[in-house]
Structure formats: C-alpha cells, structure tokens
PDB file of N, CA and C in Angstrom:
ATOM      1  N   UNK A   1      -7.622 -19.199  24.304  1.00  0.00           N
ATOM      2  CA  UNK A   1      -8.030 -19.927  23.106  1.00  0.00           C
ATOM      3  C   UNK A   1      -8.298 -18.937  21.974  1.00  0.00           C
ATOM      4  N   UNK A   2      -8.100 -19.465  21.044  1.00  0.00           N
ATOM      5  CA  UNK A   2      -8.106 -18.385  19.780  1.00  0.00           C
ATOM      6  C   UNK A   2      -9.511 -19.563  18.845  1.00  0.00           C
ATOM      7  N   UNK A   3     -10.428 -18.537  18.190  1.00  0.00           N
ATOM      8  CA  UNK A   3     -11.167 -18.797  17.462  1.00  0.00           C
ATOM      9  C   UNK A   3     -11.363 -18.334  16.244  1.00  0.00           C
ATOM     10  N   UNK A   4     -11.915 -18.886  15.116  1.00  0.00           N
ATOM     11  CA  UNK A   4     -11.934 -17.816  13.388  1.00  0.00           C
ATOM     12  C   UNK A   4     -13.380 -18.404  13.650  1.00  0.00           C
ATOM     13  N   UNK A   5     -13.983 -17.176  12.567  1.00  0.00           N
ATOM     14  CA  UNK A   5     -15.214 -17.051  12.356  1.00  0.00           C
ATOM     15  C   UNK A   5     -15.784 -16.489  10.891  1.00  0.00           C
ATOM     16  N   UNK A   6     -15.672 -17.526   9.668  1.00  0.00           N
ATOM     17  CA  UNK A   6     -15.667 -16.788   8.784  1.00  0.00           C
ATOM     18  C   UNK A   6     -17.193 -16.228   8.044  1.00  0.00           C
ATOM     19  N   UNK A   7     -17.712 -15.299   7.395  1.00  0.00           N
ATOM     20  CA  UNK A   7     -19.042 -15.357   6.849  1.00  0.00           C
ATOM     21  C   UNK A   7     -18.747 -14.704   5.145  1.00  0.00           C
ATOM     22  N   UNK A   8     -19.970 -14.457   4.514  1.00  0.00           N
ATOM     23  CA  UNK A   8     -19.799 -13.666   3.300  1.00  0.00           C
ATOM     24  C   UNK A   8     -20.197 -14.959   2.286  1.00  0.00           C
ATOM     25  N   UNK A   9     -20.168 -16.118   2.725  1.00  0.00           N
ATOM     26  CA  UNK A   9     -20.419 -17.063   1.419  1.00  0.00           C
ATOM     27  C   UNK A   9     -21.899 -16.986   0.760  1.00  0.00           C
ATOM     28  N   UNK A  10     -21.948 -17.439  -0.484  1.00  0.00           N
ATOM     29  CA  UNK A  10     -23.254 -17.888  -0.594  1.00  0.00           C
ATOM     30  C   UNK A  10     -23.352 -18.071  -2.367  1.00  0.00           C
ATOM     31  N   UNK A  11     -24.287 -17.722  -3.046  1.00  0.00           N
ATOM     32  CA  UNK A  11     -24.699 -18.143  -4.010  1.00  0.00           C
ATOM     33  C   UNK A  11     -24.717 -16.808  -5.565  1.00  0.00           C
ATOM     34  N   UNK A  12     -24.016 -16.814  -6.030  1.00  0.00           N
ATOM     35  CA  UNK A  12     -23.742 -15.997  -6.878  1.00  0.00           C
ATOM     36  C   UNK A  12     -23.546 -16.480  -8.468  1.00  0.00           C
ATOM     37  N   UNK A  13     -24.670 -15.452  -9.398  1.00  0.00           N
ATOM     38  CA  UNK A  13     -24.068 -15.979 -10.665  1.00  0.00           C
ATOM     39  C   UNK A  13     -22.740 -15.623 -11.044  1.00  0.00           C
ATOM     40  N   UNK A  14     -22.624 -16.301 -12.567  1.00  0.00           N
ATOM     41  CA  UNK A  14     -21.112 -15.696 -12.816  1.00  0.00           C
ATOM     42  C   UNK A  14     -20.792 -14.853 -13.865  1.00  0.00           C
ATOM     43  N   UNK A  15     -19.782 -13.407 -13.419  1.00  0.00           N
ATOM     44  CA  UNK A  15     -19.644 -12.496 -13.234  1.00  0.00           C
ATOM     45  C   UNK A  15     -19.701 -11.800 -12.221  1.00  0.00           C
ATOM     46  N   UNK A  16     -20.451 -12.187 -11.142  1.00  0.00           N
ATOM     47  CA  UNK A  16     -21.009 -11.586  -9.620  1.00  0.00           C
ATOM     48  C   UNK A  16     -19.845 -11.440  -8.770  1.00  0.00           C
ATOM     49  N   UNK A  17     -20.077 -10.752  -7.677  1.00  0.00           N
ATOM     50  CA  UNK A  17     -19.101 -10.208  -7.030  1.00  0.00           C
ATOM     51  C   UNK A  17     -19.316 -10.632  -5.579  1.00  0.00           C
ATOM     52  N   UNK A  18     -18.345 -11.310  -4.694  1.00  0.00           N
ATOM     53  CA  UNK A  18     -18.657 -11.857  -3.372  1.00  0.00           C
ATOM     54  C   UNK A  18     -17.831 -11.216  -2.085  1.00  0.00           C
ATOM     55  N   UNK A  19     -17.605 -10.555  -0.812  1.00  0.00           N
ATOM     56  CA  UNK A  19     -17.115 -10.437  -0.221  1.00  0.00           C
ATOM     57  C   UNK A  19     -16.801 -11.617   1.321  1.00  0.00           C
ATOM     58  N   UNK A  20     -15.649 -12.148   1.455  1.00  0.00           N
ATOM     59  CA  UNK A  20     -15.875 -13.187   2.633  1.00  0.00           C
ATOM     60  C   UNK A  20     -14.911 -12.111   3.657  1.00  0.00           C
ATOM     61  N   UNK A  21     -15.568 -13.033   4.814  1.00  0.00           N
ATOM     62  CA  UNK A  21     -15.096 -11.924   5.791  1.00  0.00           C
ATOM     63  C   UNK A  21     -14.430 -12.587   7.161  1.00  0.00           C
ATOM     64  N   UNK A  22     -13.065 -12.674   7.583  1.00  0.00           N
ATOM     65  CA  UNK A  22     -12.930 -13.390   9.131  1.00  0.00           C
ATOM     66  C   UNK A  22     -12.430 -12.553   9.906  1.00  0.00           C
ATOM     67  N   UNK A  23     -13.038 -12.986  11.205  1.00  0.00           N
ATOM     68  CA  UNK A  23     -12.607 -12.696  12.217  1.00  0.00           C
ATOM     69  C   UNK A  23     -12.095 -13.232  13.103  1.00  0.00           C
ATOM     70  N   UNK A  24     -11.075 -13.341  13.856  1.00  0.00           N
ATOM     71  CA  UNK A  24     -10.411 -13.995  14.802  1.00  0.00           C
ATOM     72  C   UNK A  24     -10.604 -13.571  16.262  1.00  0.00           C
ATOM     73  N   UNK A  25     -10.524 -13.898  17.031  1.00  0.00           N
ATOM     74  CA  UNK A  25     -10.439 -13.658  18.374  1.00  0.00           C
ATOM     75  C   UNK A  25     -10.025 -14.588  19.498  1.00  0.00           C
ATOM     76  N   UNK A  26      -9.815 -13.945  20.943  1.00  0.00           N
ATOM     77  CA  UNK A  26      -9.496 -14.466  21.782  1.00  0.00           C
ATOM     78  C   UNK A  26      -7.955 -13.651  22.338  1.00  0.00           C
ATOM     79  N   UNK A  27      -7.057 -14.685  23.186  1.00  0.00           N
ATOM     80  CA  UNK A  27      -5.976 -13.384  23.086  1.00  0.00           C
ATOM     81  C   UNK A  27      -5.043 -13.447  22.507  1.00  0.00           C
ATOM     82  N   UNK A  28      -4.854 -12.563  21.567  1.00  0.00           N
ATOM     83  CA  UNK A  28      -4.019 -12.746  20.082  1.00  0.00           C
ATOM     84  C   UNK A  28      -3.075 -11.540  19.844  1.00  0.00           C
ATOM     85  N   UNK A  29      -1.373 -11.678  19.734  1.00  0.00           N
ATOM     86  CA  UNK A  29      -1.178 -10.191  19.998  1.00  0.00           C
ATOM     87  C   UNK A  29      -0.216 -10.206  18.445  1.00  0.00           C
ATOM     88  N   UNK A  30      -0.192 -10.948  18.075  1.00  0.00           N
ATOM     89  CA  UNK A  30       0.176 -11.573  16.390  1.00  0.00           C
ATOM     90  C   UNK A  30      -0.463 -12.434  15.460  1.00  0.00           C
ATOM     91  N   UNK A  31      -0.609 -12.441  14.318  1.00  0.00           N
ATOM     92  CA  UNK A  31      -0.857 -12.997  13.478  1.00  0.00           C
ATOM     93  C   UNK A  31       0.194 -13.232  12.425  1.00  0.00           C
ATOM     94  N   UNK A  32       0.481 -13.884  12.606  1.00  0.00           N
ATOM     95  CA  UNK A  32       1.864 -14.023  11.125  1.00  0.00           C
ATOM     96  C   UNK A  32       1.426 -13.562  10.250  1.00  0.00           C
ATOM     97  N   UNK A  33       0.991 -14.543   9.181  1.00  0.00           N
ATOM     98  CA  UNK A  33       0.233 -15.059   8.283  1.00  0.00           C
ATOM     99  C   UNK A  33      -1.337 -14.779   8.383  1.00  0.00           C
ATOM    100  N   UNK A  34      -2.024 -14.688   7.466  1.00  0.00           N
ATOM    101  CA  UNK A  34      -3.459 -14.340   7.179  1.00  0.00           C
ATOM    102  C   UNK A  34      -3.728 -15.069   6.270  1.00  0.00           C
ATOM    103  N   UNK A  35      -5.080 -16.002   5.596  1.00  0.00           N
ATOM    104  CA  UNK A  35      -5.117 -16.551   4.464  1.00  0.00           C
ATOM    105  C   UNK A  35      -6.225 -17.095   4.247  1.00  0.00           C
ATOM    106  N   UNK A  36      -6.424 -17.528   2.979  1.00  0.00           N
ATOM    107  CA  UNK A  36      -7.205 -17.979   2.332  1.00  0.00           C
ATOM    108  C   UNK A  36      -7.318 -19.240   1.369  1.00  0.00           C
ATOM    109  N   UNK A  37      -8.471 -20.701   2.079  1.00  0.00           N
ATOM    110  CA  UNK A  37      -7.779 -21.331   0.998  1.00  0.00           C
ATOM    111  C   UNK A  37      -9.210 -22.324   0.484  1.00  0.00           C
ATOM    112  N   UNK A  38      -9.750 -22.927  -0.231  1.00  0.00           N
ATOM    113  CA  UNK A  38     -10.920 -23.474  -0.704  1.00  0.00           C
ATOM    114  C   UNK A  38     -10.776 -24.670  -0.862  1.00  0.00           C
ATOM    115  N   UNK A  39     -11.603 -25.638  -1.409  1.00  0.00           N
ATOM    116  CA  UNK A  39     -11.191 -27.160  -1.399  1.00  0.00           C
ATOM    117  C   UNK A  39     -12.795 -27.622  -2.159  1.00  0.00           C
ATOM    118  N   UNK A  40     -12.708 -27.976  -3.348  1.00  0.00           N
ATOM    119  CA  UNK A  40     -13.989 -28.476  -3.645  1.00  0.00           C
ATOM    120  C   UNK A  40     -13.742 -29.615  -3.618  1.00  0.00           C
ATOM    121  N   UNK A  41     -15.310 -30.617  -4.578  1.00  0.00           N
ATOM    122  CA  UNK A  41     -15.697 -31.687  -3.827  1.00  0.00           C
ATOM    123  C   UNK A  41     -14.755 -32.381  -4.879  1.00  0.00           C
ATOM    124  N   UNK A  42     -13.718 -33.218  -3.794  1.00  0.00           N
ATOM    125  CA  UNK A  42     -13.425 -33.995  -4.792  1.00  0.00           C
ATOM    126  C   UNK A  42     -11.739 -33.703  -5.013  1.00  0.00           C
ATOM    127  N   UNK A  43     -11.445 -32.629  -4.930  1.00  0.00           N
ATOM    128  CA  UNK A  43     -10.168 -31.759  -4.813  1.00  0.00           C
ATOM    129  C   UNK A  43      -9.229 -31.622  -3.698  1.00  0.00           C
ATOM    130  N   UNK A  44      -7.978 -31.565  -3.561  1.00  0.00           N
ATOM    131  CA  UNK A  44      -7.650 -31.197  -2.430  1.00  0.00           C
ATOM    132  C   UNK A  44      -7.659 -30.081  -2.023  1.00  0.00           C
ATOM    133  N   UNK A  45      -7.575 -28.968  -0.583  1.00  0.00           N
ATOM    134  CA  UNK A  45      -7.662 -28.042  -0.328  1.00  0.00           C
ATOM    135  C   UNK A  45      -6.054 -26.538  -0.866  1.00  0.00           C
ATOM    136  N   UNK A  46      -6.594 -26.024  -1.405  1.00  0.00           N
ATOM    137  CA  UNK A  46      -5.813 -25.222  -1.833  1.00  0.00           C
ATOM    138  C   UNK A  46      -5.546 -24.083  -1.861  1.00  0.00           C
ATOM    139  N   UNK A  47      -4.039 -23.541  -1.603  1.00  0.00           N
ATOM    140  CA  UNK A  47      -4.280 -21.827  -1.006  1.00  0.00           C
ATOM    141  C   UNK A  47      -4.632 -21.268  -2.299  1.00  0.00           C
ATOM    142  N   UNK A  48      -5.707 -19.759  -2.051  1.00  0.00           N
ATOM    143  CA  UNK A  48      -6.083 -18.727  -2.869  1.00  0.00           C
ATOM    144  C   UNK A  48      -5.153 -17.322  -2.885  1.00  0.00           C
ATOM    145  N   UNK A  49      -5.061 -17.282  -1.501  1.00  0.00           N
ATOM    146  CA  UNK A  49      -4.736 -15.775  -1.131  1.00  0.00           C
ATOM    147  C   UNK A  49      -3.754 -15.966   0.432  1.00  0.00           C
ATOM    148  N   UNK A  50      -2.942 -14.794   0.513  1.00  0.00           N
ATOM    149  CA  UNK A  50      -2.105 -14.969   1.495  1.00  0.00           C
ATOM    150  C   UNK A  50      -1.743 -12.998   1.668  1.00  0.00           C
ATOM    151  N   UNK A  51      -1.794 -12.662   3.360  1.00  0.00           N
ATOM    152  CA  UNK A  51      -1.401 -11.447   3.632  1.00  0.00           C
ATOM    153  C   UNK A  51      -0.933 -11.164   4.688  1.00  0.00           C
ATOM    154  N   UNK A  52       0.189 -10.640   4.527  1.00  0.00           N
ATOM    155  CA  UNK A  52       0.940 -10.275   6.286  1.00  0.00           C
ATOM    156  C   UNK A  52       0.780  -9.318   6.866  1.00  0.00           C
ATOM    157  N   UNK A  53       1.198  -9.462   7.693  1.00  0.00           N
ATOM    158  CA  UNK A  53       1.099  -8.336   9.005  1.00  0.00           C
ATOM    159  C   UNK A  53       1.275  -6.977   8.070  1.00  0.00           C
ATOM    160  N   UNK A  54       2.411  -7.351   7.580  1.00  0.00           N
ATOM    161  CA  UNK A  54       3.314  -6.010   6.705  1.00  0.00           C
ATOM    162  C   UNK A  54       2.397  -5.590   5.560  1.00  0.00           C
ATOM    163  N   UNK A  55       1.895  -6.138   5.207  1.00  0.00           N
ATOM    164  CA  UNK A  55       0.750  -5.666   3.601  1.00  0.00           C
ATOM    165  C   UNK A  55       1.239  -6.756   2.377  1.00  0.00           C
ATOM    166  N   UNK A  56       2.127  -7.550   2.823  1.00  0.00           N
ATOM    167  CA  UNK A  56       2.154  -8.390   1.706  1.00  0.00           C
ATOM    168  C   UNK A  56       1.534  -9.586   1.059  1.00  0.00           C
ATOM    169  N   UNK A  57       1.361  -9.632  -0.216  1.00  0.00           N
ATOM    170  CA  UNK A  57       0.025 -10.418  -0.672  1.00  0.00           C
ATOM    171  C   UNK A  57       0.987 -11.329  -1.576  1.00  0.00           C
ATOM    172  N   UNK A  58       0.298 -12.309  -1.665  1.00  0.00           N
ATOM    173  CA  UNK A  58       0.476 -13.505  -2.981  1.00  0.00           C
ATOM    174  C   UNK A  58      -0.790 -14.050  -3.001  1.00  0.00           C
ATOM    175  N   UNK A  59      -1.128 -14.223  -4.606  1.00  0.00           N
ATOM    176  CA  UNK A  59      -2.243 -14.851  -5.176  1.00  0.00           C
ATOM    177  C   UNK A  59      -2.013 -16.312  -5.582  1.00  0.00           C
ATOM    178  N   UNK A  60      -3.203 -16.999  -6.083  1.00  0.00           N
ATOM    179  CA  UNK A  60      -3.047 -18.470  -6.826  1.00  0.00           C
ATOM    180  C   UNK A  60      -3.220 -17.757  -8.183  1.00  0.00           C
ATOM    181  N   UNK A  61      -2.456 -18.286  -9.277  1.00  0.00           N
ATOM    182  CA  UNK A  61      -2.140 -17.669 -10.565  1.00  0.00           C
ATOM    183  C   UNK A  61      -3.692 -17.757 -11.036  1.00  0.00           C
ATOM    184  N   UNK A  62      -4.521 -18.938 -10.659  1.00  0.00           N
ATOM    185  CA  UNK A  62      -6.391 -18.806 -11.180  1.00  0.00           C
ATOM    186  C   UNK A  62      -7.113 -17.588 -10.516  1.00  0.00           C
ATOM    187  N   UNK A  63      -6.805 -16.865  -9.737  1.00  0.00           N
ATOM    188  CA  UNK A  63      -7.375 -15.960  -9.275  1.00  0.00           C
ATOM    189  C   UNK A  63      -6.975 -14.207  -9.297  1.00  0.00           C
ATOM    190  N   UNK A  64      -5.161 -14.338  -9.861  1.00  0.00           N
ATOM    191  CA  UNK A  64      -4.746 -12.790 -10.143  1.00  0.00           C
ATOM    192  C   UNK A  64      -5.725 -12.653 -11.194  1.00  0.00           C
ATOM    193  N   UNK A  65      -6.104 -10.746 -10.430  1.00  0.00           N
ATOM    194  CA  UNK A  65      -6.529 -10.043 -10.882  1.00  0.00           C
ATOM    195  C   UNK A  65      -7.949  -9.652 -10.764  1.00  0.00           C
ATOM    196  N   UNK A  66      -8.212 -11.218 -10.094  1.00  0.00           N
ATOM    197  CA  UNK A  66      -9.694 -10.899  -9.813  1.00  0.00           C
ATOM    198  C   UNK A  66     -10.298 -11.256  -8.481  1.00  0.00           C
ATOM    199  N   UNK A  67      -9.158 -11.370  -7.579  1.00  0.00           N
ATOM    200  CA  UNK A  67      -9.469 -11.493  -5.762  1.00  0.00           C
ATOM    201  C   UNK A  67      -8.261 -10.777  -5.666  1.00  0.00           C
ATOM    202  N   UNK A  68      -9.171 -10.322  -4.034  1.00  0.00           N
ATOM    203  CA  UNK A  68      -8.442  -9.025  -3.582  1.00  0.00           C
ATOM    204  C   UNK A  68      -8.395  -9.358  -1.862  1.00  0.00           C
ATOM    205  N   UNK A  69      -7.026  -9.498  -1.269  1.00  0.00           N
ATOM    206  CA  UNK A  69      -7.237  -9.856   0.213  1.00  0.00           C
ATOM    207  C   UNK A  69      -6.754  -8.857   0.892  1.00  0.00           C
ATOM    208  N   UNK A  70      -7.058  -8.475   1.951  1.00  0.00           N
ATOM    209  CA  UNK A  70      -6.692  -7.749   2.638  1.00  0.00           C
ATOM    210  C   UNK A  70      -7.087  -7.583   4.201  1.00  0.00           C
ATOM    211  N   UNK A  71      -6.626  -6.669   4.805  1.00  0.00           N
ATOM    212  CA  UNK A  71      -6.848  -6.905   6.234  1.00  0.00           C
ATOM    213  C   UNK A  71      -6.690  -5.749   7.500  1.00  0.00           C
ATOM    214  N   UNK A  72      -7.251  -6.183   8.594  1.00  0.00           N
ATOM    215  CA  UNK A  72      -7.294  -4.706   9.647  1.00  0.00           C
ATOM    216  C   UNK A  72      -6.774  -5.277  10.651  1.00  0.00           C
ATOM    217  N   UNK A  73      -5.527  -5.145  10.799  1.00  0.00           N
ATOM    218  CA  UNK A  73      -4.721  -5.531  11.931  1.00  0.00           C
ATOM    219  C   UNK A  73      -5.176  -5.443  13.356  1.00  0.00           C
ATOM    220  N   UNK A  74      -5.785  -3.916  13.503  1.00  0.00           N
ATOM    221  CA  UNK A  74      -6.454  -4.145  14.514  1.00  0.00           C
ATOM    222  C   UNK A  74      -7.974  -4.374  15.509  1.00  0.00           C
ATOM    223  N   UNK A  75      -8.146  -4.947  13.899  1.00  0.00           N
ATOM    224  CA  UNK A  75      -9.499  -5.502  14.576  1.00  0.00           C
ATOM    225  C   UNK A  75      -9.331  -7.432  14.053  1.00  0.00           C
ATOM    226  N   UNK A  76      -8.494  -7.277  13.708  1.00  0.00           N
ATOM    227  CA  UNK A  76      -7.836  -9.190  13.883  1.00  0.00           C
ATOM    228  C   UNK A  76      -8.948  -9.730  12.735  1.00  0.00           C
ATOM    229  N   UNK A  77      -9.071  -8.859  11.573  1.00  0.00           N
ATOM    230  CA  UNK A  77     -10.148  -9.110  10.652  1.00  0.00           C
ATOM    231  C   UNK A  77      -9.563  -9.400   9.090  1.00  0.00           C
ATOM    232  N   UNK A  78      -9.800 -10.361   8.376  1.00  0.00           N
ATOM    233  CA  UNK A  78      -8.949 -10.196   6.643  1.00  0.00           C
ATOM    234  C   UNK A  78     -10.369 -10.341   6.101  1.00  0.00           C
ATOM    235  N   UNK A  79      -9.902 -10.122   4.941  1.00  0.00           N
ATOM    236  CA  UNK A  79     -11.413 -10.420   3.718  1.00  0.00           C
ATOM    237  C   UNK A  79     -10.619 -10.390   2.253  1.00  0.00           C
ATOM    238  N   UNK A  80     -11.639 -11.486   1.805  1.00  0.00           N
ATOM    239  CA  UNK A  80     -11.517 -12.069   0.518  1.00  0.00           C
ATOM    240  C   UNK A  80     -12.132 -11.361  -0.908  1.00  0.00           C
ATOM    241  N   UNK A  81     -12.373 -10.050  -1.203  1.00  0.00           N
ATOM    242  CA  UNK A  81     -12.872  -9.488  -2.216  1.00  0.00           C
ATOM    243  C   UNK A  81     -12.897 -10.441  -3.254  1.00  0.00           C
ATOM    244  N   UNK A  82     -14.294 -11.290  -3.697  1.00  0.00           N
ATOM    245  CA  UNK A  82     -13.880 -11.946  -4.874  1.00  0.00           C
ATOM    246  C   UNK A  82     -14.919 -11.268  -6.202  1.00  0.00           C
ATOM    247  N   UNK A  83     -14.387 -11.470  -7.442  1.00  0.00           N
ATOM    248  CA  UNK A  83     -14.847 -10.151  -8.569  1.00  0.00           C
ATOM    249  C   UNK A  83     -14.910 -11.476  -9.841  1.00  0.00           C
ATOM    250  N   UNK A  84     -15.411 -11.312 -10.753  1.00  0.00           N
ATOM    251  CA  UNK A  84     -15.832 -11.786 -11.893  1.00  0.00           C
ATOM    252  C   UNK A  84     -15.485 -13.112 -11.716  1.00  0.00           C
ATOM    253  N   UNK A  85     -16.333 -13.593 -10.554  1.00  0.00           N
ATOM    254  CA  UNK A  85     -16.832 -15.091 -10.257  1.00  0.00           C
ATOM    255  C   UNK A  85     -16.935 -15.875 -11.199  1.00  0.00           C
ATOM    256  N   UNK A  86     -16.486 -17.250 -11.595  1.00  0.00           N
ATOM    257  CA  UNK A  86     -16.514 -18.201 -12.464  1.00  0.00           C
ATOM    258  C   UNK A  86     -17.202 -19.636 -11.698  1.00  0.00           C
ATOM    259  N   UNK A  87     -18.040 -20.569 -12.454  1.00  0.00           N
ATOM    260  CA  UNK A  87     -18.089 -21.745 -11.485  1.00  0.00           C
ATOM    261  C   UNK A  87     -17.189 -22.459 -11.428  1.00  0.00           C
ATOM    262  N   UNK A  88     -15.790 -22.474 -11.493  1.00  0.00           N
ATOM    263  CA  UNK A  88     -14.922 -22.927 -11.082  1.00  0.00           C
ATOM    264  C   UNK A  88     -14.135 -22.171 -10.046  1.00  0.00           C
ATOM    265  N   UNK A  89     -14.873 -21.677  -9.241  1.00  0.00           N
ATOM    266  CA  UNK A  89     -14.536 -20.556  -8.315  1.00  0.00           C
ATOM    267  C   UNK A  89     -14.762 -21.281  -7.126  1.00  0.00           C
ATOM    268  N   UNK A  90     -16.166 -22.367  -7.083  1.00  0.00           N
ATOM    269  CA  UNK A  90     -17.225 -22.692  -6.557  1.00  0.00           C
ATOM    270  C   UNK A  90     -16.268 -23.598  -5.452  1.00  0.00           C
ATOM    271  N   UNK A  91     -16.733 -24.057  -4.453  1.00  0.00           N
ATOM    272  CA  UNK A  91     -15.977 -24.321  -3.288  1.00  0.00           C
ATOM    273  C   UNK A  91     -16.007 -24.024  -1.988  1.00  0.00           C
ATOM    274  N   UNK A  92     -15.779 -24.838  -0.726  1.00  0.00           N
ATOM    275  CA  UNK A  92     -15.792 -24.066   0.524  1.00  0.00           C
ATOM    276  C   UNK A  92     -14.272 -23.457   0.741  1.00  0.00           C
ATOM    277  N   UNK A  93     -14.409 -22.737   1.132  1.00  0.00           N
ATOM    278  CA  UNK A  93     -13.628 -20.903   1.543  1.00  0.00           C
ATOM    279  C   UNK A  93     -13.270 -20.820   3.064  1.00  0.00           C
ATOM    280  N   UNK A  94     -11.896 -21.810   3.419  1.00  0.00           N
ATOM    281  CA  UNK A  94     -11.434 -21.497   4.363  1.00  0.00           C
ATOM    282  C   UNK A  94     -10.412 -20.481   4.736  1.00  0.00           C
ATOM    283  N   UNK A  95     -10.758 -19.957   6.113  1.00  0.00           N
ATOM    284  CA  UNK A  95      -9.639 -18.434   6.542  1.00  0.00           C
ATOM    285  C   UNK A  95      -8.438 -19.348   7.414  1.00  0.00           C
ATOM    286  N   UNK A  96      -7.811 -18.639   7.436  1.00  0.00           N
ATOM    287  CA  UNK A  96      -5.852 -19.594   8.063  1.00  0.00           C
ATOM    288  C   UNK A  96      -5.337 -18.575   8.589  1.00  0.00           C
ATOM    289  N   UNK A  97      -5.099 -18.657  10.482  1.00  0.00           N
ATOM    290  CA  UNK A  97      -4.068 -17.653  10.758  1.00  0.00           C
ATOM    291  C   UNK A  97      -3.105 -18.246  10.834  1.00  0.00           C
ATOM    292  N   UNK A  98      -1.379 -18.162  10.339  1.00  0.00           N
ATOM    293  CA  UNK A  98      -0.774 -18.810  10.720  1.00  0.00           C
ATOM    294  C   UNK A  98       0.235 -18.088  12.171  1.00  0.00           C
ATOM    295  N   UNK A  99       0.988 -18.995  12.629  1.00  0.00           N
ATOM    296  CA  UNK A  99       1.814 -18.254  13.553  1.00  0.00           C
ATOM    297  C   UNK A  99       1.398 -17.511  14.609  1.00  0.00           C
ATOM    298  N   UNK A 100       0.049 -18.033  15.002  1.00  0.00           N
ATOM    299  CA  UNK A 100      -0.733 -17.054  15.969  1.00  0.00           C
ATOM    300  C   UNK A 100       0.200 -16.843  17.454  1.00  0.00           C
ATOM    301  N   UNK A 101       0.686 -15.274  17.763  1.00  0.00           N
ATOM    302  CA  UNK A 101       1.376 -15.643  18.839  1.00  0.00           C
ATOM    303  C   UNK A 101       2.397 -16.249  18.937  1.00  0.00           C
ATOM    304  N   UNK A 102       3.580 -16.196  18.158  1.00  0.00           N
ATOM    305  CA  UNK A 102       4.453 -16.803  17.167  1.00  0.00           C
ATOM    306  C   UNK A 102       4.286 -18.500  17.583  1.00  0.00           C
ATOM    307  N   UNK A 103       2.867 -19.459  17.841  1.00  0.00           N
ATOM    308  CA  UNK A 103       2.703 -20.419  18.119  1.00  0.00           C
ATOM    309  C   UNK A 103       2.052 -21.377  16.980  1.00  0.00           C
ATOM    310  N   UNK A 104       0.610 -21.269  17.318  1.00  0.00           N
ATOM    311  CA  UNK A 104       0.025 -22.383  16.671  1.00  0.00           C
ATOM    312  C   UNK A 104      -0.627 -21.793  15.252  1.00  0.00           C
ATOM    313  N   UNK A 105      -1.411 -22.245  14.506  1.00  0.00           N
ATOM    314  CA  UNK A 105      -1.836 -22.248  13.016  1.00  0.00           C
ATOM    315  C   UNK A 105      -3.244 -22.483  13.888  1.00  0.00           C
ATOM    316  N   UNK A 106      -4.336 -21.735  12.871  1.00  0.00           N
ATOM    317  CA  UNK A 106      -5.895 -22.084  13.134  1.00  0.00           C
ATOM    318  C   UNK A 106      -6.813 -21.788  11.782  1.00  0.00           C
ATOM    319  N   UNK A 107      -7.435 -22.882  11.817  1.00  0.00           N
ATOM    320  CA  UNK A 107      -8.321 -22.324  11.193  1.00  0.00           C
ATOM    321  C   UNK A 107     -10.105 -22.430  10.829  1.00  0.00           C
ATOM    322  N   UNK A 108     -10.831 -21.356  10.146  1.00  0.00           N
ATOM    323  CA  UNK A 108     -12.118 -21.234  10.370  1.00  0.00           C
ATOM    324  C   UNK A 108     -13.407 -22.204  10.120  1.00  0.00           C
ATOM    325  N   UNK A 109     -14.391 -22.144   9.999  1.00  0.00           N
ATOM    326  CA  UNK A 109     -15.175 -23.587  10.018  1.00  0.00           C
ATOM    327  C   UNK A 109     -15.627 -23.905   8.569  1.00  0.00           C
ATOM    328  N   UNK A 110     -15.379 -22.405   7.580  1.00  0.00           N
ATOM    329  CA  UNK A 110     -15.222 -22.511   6.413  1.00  0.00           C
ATOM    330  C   UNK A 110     -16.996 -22.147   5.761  1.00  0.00           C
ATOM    331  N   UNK A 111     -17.219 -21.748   4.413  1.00  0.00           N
ATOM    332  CA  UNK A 111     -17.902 -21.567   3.878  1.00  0.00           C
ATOM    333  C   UNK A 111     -18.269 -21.200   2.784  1.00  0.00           C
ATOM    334  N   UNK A 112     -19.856 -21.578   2.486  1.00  0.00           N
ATOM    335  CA  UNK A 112     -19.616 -22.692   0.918  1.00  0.00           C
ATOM    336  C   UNK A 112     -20.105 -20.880   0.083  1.00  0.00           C
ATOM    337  N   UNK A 113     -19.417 -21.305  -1.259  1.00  0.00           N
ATOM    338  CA  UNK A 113     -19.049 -20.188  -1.985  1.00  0.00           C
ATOM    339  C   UNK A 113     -19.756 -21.261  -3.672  1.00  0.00           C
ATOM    340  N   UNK A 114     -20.971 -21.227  -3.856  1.00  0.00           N
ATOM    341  CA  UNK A 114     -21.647 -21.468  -5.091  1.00  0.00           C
ATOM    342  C   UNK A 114     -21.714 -20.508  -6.113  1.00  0.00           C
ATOM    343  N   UNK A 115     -20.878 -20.909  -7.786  1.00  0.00           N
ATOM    344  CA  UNK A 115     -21.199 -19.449  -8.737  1.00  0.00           C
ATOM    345  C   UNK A 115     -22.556 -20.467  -9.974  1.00  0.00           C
ATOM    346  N   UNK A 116     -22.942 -20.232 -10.159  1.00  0.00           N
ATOM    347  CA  UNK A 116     -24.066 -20.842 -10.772  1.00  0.00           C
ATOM    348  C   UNK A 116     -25.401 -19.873 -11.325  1.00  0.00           C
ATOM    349  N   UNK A 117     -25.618 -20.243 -12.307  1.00  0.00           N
ATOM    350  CA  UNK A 117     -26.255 -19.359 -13.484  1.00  0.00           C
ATOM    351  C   UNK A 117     -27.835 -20.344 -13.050  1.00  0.00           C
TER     352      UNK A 117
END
C-alpha cells in the first residue's frame, strides 16, 4: 500500500513565505509524476505545480515565479516553496503521485494554506 502525507500548511500574511512538504511511502520503486494541486471553497480543484522523476517542472500561469517545486527522489519526498503569498493563494494544498509503480495515482489528505492580514 502506498500512502502521502502532506504538512507545512498554515496561516500566513501576505507577502509571507510558506514551505509544504510530502512524503510518500510504502513500496514504491517509481513515481511518475509528482504534484501539486489546491481547491478552494467553492472552486474546483486545480493543478499548481507538477515535477518528474527527470527535474521537469510546469507551473499554473497564477503562480510563475513565485512557487517553487521540487523533489528528492530518494527519499520519495516533493515540496511546494510558496513566496509572496497573496489571499488568493488561500486554499487546501493537495500532493498527487501519479503513475506510482507504473500503476495507480494517489493522493494526500491535503492541507489548509490561509494568507490573511
């Protein structure tokens, strides 16, 4: 069984700077796909960030320049560097492995990401 475990959310004014953090586990000897995606109230859920095995990234055009994803292959870990926070930032912050094991898609239990003055 494969599990995500994401943390790093919480409450930040804006300008502030947030780091989210997942971890995956269980027995996992691929990860396709790595990702990132949020969903506020009211909204549908939507990708932010995306990174492969290989180092390759794509952003959501609201967030170039000011989130940064990246990842440690071998510790089955990505993170969401997020930088000059806006409250339209605000949202829960789900992690996405896709292709786990060239099989199934999973993802984390998610967490809430408030920018507020």
């Amino acid at each position: 069984q494969v599990q995500l475990v994401e943390s790093g959310g919480g409450l930040v004014q804006p300008g502030g700077s947030l780091r989210l953090s997942c971890v995956a586990s269980g027995r996992i000897f691929r990860i396709g796909v790595m990702g990132w995606y949020r969903q506020a109230p009211g909204n549908q859920r939507e990708l932010v960030a995306t990174i492969t095995s290989g180092g390759t990234t794509n952003y959501a055009d609201s967030v170039k320049g000011r989130f940064t994803i990246s990842r440690d292959n071998a510790k089955n870990t990505w993170y969401l560097q997020m930088n000059s926070l806006k409250p339209e930032d605000t949202a829960v912050y789900y992690c996405k492995a896709d292709r786990v094991n060239w099989g199934n898609d999973y993802w984390g239990q998610g967490t809430q990401v408030t920018v507020s003055s």
